[in-house]
N, C-alpha and C. Protein backbone atom coordinates (compact mmCIF):
# COMPACT_ATOMS: atom_id res chain seq x y z
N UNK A 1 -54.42 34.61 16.60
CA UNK A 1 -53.31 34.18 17.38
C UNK A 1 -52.65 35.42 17.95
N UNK A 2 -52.18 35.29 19.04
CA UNK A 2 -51.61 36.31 19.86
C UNK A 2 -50.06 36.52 19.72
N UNK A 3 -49.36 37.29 19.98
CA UNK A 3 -48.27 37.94 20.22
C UNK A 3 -47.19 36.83 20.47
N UNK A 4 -47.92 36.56 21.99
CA UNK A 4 -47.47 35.78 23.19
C UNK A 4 -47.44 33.96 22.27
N UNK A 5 -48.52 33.64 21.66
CA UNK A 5 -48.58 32.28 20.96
C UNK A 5 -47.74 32.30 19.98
N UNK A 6 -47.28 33.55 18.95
CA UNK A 6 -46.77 33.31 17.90
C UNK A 6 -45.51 33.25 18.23
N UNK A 7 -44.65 33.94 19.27
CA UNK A 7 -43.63 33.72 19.92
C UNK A 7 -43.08 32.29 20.37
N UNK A 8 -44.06 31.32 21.42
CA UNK A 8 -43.94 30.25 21.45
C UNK A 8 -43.58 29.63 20.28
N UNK A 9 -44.62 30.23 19.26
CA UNK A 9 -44.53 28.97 18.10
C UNK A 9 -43.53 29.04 17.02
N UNK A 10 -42.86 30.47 17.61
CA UNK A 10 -41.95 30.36 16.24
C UNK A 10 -40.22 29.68 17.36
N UNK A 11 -40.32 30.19 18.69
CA UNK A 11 -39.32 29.35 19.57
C UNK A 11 -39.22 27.83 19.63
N UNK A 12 -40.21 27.51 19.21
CA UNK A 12 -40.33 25.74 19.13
C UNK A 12 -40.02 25.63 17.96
N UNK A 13 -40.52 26.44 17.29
CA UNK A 13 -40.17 25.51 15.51
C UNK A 13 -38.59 25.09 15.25
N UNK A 14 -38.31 26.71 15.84
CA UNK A 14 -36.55 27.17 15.75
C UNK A 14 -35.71 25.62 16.64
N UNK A 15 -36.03 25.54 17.92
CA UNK A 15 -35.99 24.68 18.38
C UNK A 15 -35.53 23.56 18.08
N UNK A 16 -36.87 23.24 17.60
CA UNK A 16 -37.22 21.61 16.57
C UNK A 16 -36.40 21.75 15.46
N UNK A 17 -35.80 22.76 14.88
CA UNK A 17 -35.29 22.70 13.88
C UNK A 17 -33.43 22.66 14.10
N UNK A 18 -33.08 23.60 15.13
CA UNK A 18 -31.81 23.31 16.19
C UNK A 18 -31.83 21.68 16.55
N UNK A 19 -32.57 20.86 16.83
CA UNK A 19 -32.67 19.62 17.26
C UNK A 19 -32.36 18.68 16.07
N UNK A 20 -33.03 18.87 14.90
CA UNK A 20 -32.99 18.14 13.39
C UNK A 20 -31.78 18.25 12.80
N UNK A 21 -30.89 19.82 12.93
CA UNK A 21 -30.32 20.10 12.45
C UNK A 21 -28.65 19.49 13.42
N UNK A 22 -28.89 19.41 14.70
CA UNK A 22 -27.99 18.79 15.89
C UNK A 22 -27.69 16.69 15.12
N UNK A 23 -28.95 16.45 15.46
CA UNK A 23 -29.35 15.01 15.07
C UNK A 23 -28.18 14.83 13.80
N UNK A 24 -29.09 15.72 12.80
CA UNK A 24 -28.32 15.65 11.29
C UNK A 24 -26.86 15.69 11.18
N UNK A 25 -26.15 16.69 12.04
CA UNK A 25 -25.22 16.29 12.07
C UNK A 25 -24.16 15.27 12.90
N UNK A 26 -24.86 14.94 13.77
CA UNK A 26 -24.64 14.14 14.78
C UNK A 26 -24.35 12.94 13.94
N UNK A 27 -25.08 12.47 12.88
CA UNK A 27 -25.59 11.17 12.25
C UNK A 27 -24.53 11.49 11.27
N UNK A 28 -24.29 12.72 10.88
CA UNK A 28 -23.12 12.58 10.09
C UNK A 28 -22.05 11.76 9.76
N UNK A 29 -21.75 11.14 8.85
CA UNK A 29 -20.45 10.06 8.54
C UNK A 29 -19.08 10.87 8.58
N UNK A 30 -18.35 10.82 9.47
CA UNK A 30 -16.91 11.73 9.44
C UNK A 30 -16.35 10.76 8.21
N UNK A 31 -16.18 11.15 7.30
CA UNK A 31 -15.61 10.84 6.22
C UNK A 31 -14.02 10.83 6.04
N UNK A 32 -13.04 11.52 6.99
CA UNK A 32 -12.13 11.27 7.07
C UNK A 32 -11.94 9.81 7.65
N UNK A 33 -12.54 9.58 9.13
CA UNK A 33 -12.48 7.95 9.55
C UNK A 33 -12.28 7.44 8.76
N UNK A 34 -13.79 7.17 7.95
CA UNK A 34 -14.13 6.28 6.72
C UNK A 34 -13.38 5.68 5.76
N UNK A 35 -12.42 6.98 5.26
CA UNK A 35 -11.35 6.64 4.34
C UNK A 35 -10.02 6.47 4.76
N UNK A 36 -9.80 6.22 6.28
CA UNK A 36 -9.28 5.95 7.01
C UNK A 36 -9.34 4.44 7.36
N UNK A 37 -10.46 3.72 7.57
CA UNK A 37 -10.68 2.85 7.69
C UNK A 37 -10.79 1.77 6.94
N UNK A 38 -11.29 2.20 5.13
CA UNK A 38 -11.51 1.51 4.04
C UNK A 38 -10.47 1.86 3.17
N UNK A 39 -9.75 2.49 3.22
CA UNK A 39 -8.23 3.10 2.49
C UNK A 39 -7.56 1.50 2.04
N UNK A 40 -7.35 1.07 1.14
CA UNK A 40 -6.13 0.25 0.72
C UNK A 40 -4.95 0.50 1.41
N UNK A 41 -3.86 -0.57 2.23
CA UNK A 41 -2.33 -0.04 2.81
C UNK A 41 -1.68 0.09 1.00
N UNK A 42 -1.43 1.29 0.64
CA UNK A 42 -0.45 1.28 -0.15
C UNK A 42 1.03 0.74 0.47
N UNK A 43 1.38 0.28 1.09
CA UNK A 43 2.78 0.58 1.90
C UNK A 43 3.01 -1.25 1.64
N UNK A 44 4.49 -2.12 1.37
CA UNK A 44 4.50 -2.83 0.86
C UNK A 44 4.48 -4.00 2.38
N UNK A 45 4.38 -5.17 2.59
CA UNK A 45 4.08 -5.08 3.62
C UNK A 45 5.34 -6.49 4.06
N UNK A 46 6.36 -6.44 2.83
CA UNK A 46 8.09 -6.76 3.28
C UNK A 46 8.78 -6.05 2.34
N UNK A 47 9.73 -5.23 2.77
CA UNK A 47 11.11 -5.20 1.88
C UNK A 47 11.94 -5.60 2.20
N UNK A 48 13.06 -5.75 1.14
CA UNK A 48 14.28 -6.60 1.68
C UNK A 48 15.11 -5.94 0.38
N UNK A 49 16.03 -6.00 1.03
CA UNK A 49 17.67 -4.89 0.00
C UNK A 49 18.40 -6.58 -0.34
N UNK A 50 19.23 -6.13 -1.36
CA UNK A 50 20.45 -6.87 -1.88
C UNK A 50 20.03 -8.21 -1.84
N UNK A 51 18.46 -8.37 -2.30
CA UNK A 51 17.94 -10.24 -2.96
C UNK A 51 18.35 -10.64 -4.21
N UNK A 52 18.85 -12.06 -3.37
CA UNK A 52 19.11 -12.95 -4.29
C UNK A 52 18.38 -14.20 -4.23
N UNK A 53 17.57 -14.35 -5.52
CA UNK A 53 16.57 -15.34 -5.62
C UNK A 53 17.15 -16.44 -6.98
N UNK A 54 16.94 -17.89 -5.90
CA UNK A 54 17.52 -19.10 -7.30
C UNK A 54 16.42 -19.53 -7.45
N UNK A 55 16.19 -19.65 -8.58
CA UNK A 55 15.18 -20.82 -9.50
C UNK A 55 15.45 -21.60 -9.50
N UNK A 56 15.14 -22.93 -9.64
CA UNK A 56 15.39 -24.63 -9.44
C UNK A 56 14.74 -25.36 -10.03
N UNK A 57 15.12 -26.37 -10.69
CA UNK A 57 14.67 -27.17 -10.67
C UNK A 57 14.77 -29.03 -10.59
N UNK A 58 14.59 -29.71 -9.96
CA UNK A 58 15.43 -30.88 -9.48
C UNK A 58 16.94 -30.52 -8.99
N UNK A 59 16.54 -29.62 -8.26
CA UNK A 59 18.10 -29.13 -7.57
C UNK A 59 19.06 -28.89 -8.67
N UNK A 60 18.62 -28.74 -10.33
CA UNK A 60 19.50 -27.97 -11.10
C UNK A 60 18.80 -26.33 -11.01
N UNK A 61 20.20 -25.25 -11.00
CA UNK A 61 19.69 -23.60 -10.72
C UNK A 61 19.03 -23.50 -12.49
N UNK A 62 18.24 -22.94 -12.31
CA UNK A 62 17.97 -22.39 -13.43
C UNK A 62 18.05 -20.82 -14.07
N UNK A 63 17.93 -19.98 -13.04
CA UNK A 63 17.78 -18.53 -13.19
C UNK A 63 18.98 -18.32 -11.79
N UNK A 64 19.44 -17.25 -11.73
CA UNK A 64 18.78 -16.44 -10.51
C UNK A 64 19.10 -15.44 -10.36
N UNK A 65 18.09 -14.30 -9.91
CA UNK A 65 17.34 -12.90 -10.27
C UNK A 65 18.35 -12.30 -8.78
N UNK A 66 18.52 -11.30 -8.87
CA UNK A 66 19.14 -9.92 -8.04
C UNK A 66 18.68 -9.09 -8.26
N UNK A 67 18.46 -8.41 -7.68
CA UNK A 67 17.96 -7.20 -7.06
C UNK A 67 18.29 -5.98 -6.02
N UNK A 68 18.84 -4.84 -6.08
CA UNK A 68 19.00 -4.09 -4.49
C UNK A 68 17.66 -4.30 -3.85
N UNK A 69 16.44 -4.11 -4.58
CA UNK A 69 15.64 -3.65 -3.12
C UNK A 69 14.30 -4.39 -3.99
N UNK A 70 13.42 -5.24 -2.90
CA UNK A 70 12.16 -5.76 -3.52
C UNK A 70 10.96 -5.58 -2.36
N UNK A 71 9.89 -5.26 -2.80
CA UNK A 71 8.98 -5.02 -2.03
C UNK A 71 8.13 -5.84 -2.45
N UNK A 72 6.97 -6.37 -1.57
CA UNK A 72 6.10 -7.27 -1.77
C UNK A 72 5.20 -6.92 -1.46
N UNK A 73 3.73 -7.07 -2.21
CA UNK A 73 2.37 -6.10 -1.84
C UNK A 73 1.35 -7.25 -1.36
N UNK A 74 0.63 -7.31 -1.19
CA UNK A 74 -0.76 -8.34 -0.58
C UNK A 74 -1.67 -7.48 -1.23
N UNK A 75 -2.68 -8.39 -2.05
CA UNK A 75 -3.87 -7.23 -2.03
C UNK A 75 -4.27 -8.62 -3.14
N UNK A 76 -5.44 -8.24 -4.41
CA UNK A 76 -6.66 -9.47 -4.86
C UNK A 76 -5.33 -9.88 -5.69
N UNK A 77 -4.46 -9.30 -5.95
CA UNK A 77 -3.11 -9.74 -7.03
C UNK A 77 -1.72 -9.80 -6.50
N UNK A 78 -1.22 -10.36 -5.13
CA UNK A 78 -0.51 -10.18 -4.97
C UNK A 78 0.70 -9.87 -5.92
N UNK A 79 1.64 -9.02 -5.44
CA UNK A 79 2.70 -8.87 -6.33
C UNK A 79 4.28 -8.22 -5.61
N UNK A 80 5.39 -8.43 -6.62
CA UNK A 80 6.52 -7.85 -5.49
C UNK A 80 7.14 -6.85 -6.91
N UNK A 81 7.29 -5.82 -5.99
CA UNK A 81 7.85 -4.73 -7.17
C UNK A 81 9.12 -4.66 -6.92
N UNK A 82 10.40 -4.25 -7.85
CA UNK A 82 11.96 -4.25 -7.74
C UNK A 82 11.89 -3.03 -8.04
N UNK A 83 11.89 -1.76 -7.52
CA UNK A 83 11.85 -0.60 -8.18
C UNK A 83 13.14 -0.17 -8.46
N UNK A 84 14.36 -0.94 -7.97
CA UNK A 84 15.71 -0.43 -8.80
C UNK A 84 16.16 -1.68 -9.48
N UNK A 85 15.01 -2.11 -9.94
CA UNK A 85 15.71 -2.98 -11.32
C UNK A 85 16.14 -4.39 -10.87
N UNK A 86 16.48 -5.41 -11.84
CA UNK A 86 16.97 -6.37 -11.72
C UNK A 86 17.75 -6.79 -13.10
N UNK A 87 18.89 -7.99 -12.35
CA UNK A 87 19.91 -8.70 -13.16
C UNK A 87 19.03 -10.31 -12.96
N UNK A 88 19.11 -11.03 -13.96
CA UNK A 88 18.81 -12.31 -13.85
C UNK A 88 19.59 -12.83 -15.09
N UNK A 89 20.04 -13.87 -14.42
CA UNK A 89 21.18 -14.98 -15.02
C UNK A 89 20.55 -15.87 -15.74
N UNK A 90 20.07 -16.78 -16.70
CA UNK A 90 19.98 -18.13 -17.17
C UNK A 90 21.26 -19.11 -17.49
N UNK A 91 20.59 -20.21 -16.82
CA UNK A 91 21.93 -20.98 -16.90
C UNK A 91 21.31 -22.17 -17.26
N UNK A 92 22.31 -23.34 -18.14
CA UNK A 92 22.19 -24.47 -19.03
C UNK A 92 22.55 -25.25 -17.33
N UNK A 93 21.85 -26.96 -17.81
CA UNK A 93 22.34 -27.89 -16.71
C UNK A 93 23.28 -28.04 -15.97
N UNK A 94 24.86 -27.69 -16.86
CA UNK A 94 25.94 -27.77 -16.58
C UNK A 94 26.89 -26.10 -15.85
N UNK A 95 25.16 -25.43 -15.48
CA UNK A 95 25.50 -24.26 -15.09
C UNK A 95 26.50 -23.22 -15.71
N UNK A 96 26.95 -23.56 -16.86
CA UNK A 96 27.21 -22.56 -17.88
C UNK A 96 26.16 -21.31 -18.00
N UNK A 97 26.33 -20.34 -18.29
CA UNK A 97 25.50 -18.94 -18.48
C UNK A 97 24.74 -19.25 -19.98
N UNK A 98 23.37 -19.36 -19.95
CA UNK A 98 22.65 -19.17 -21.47
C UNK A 98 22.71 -17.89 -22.02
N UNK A 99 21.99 -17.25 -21.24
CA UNK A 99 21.75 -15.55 -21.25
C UNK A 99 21.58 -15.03 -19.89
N UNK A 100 21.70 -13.36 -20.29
CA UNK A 100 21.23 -12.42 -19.05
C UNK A 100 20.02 -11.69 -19.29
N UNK A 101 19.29 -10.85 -18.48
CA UNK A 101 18.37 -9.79 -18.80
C UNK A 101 18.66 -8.53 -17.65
N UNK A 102 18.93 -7.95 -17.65
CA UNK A 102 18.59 -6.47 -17.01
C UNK A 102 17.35 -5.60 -17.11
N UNK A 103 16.82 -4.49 -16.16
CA UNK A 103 16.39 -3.52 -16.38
C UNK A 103 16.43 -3.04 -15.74
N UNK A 104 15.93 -1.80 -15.41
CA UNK A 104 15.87 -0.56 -14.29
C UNK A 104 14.60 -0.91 -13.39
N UNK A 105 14.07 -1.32 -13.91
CA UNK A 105 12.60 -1.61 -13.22
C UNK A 105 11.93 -2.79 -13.03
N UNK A 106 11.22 -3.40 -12.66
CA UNK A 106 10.37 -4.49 -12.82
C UNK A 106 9.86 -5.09 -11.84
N UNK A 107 8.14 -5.34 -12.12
CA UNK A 107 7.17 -5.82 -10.98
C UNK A 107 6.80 -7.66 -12.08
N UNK A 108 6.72 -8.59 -10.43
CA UNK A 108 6.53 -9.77 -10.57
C UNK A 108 4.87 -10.18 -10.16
N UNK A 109 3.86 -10.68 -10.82
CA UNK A 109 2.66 -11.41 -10.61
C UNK A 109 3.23 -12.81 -9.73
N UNK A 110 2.45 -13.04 -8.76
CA UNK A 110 2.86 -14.29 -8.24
C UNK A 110 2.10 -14.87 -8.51
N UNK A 111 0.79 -14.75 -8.79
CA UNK A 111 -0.32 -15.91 -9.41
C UNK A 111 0.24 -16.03 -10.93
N UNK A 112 0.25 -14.96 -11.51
CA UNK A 112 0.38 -15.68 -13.01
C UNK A 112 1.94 -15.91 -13.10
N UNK A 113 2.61 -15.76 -12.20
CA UNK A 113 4.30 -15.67 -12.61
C UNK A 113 4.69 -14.93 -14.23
N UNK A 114 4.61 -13.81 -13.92
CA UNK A 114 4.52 -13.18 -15.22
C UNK A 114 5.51 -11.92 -14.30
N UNK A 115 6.81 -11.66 -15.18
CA UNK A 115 7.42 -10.21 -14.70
C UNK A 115 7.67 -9.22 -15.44
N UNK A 116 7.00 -8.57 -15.56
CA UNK A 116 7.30 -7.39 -16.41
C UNK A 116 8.44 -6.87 -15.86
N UNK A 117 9.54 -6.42 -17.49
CA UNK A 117 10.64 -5.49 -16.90
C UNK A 117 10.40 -4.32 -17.91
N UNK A 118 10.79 -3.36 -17.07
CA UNK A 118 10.68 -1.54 -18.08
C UNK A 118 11.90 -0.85 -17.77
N UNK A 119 12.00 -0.16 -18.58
CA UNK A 119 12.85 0.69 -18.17
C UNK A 119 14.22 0.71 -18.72
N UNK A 120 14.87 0.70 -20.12
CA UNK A 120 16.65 0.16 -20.32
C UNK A 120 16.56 -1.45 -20.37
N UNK A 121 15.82 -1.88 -21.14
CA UNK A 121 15.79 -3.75 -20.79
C UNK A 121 16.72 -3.76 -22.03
N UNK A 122 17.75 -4.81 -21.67
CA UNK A 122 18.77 -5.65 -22.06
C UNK A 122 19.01 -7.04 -22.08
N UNK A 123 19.01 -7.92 -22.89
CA UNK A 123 18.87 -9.16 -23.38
C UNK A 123 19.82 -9.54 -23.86
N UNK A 124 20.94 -10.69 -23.06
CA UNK A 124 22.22 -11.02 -24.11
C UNK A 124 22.07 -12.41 -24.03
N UNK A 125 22.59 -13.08 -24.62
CA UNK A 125 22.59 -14.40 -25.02
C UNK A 125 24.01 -14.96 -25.12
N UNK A 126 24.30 -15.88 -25.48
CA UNK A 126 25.80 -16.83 -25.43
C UNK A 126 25.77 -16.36 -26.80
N UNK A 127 25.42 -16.27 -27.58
CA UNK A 127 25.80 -15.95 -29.68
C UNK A 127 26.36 -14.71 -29.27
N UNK A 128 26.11 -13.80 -28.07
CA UNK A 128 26.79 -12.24 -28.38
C UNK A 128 25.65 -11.63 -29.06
N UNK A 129 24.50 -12.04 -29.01
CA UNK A 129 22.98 -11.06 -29.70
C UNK A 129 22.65 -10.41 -28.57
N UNK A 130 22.18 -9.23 -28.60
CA UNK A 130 21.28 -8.11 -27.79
C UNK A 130 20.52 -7.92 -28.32
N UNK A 131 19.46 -8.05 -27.23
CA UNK A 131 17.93 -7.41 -27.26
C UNK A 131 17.86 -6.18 -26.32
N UNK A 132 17.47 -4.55 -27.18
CA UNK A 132 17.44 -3.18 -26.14
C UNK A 132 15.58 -3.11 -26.72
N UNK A 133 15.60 -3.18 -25.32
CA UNK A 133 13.87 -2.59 -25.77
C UNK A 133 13.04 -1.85 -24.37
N UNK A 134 11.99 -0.98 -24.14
CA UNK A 134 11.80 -0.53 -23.08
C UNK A 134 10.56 -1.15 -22.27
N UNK A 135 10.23 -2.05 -22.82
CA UNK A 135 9.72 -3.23 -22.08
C UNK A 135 9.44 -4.70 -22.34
N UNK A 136 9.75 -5.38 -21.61
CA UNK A 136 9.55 -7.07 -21.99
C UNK A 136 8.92 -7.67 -20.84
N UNK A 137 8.04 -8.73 -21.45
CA UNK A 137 7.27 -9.64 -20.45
C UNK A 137 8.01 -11.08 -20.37
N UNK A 138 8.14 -11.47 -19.14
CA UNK A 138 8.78 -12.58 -19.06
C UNK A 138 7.98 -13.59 -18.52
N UNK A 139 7.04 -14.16 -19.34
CA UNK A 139 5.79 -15.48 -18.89
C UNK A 139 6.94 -16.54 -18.80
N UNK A 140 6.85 -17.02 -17.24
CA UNK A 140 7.43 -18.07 -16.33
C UNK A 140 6.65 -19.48 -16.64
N UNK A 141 5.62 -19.24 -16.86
CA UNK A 141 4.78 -20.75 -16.85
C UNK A 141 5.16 -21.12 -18.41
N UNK A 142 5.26 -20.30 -19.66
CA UNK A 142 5.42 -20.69 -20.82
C UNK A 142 6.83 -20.61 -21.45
N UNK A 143 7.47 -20.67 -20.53
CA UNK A 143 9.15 -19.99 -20.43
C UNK A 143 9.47 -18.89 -21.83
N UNK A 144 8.81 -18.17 -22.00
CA UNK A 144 8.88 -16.85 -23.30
C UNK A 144 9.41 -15.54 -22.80
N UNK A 145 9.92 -15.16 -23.60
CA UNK A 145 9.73 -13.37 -23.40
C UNK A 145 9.06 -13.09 -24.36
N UNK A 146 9.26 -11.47 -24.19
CA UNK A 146 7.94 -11.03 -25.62
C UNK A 146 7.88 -9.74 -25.29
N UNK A 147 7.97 -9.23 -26.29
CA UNK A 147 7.56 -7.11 -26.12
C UNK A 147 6.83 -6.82 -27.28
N UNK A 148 5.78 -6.18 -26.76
CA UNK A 148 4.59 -5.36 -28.28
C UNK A 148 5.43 -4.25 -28.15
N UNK A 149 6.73 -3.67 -27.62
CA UNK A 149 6.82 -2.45 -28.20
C UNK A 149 8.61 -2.37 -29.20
N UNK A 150 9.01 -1.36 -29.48
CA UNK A 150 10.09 -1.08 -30.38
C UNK A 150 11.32 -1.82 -29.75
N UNK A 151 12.07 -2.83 -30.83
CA UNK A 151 12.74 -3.32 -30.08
C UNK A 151 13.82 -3.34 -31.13
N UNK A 152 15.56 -3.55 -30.66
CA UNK A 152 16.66 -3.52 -31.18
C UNK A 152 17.45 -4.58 -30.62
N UNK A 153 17.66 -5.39 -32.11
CA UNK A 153 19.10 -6.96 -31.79
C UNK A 153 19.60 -6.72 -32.64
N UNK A 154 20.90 -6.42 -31.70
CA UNK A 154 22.24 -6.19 -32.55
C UNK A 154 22.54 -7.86 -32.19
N UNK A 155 23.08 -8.27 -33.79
CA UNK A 155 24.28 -9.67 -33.76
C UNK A 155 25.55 -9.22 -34.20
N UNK A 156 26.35 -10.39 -34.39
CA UNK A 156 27.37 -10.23 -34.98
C UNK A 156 27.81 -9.29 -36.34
N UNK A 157 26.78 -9.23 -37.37
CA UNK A 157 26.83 -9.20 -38.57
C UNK A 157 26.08 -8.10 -38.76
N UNK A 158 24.61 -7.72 -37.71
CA UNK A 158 23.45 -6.52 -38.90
C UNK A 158 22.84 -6.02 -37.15
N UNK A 159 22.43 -5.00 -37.24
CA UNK A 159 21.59 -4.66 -36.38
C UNK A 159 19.78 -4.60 -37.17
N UNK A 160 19.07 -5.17 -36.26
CA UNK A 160 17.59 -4.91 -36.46
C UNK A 160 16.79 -4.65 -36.00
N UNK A 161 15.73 -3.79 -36.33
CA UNK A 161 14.68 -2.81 -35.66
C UNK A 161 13.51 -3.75 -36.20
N UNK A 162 12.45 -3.24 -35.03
CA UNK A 162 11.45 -3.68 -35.23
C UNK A 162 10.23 -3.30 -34.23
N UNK A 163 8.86 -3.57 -34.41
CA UNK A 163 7.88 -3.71 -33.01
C UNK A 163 7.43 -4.91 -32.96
N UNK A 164 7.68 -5.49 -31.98
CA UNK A 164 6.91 -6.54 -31.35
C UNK A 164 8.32 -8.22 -31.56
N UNK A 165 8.12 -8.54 -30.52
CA UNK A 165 9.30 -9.36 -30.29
C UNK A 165 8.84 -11.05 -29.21
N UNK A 166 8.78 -12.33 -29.86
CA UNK A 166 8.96 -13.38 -29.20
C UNK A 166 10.40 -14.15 -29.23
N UNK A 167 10.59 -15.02 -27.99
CA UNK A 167 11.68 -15.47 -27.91
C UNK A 167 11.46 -16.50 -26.75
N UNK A 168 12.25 -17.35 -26.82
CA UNK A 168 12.30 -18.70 -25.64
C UNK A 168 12.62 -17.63 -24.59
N UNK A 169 12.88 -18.10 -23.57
CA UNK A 169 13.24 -17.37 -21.80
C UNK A 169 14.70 -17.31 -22.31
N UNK A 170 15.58 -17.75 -22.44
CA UNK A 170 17.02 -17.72 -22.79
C UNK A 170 17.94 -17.25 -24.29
N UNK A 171 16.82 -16.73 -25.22
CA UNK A 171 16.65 -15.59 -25.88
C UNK A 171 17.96 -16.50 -26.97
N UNK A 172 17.57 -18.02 -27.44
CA UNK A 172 18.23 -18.51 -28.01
C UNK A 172 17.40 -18.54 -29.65
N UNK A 173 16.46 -18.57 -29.56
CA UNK A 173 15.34 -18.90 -30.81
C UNK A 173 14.32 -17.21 -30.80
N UNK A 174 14.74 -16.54 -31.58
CA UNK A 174 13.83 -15.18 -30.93
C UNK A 174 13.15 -15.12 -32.69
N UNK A 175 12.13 -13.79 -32.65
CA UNK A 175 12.26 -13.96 -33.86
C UNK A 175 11.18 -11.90 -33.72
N UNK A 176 11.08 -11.18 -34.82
CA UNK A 176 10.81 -9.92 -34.75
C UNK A 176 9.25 -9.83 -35.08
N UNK A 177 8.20 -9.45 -34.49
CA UNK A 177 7.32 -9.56 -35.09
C UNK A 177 6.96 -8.56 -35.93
N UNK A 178 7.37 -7.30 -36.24
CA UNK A 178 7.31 -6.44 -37.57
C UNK A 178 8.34 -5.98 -38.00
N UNK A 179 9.48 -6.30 -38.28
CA UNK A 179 10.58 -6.31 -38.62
C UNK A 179 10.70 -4.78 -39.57
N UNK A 180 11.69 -3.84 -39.21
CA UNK A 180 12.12 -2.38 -40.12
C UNK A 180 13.46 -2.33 -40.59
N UNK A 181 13.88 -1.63 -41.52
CA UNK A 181 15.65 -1.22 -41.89
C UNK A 181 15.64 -2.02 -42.71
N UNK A 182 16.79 -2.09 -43.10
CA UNK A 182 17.97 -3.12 -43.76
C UNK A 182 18.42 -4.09 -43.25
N UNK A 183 18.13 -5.81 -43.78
CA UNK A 183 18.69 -6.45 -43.24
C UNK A 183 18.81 -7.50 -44.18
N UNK A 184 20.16 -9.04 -43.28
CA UNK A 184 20.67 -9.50 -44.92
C UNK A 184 19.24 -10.72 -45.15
N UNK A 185 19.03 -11.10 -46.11
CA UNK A 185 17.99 -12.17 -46.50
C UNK A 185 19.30 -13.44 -46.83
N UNK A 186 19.56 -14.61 -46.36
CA UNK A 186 20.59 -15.28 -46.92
C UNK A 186 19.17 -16.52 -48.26
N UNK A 187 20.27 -16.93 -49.14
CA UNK A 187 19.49 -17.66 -50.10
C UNK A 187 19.69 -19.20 -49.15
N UNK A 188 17.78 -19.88 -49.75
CA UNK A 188 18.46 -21.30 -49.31
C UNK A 188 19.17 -22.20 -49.89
């Protein structure tokens, strides 16, 4: 092979290989698009400041929840987050107050109606009992609360510690599920 041929043949290869290497990137996936395009909207897609939501039922109120600010998400679980907390009222037929709940925080399931509150949760009742605990689940379909974590009810008479906590929604019938400290045992 000559001078003159090996020249050609190494200008074509180079070539062909400028061309593969053009193609290759040409075919390239811009990966910014991509994750641009397939990205989840984190971003909530209503907010609304200073909600006030009534619960009902046969046109008697049953609850109703406040909030400064609630956002609502779309996605396989819809859900609406309160990120500065909520007050919710329970009230008897005669619209008397049963109990309250507070917290700093709390996101609502709309399929399972389930709201978690975190954050400073507070539980009072008409007896004058408090429940302080830093999180409680409030299952809507089974009207309960409930916390697996460290929880404190002060009554009239004893304060009590404990982990893990059930109670009706209106925090009239509660009871401790591992109960700690000192507390009174009455005889029957």
């Amino acid at each position: 092979m000559n001078i003159k041929t090996c020249f050609h043949q190494f200008v074509f290869n180079n070539i062909i290989a400028l061309l593969g290497l053009a193609m290759f990137s040409y075919c390239q996936p811009d990966l910014e698009k991509i994750e641009t395009i397939t990205a989840k909207d984190d971003e909530p897609i209503e907010s609304l400041f200073d909600v006030k939501i009534i619960q009902s039922s046969y046109a008697k109120t049953q609850a109703i929840i406040e909030s400064p600010r609630m956002d609502r998400y779309e996605n396989e679980e819809p859900y609406m987050e309160l990120p500065r907390g909520l007050k919710v009222t329970f009230y008897d037929t005669l619209m008397n107050t049963k109990s309250r709940l507070k917290a700093n925080y709390a996101i609502s399931y709309d399929n399972k109606k389930i709201i978690e509150a975190k954050n400073d949760v507070v539980v009072t009742n008409k007896f004058n009992e408090k429940l302080n605990t830093e999180h409680l689940v409030w299952d809507q379909n089974k009207e309960i609360i409930y916390s697996e974590k460290f929880v404190k009810i002060t009554t009239e008479t004893e304060i009590l510690y404990g982990k893990g906590f059930e109670s009706d929604e209106r925090f009239e019938k509660w009871k401790i599920l591992h109960p700690s400290g000192t507390f009174t045992i009455e005889d029957p």
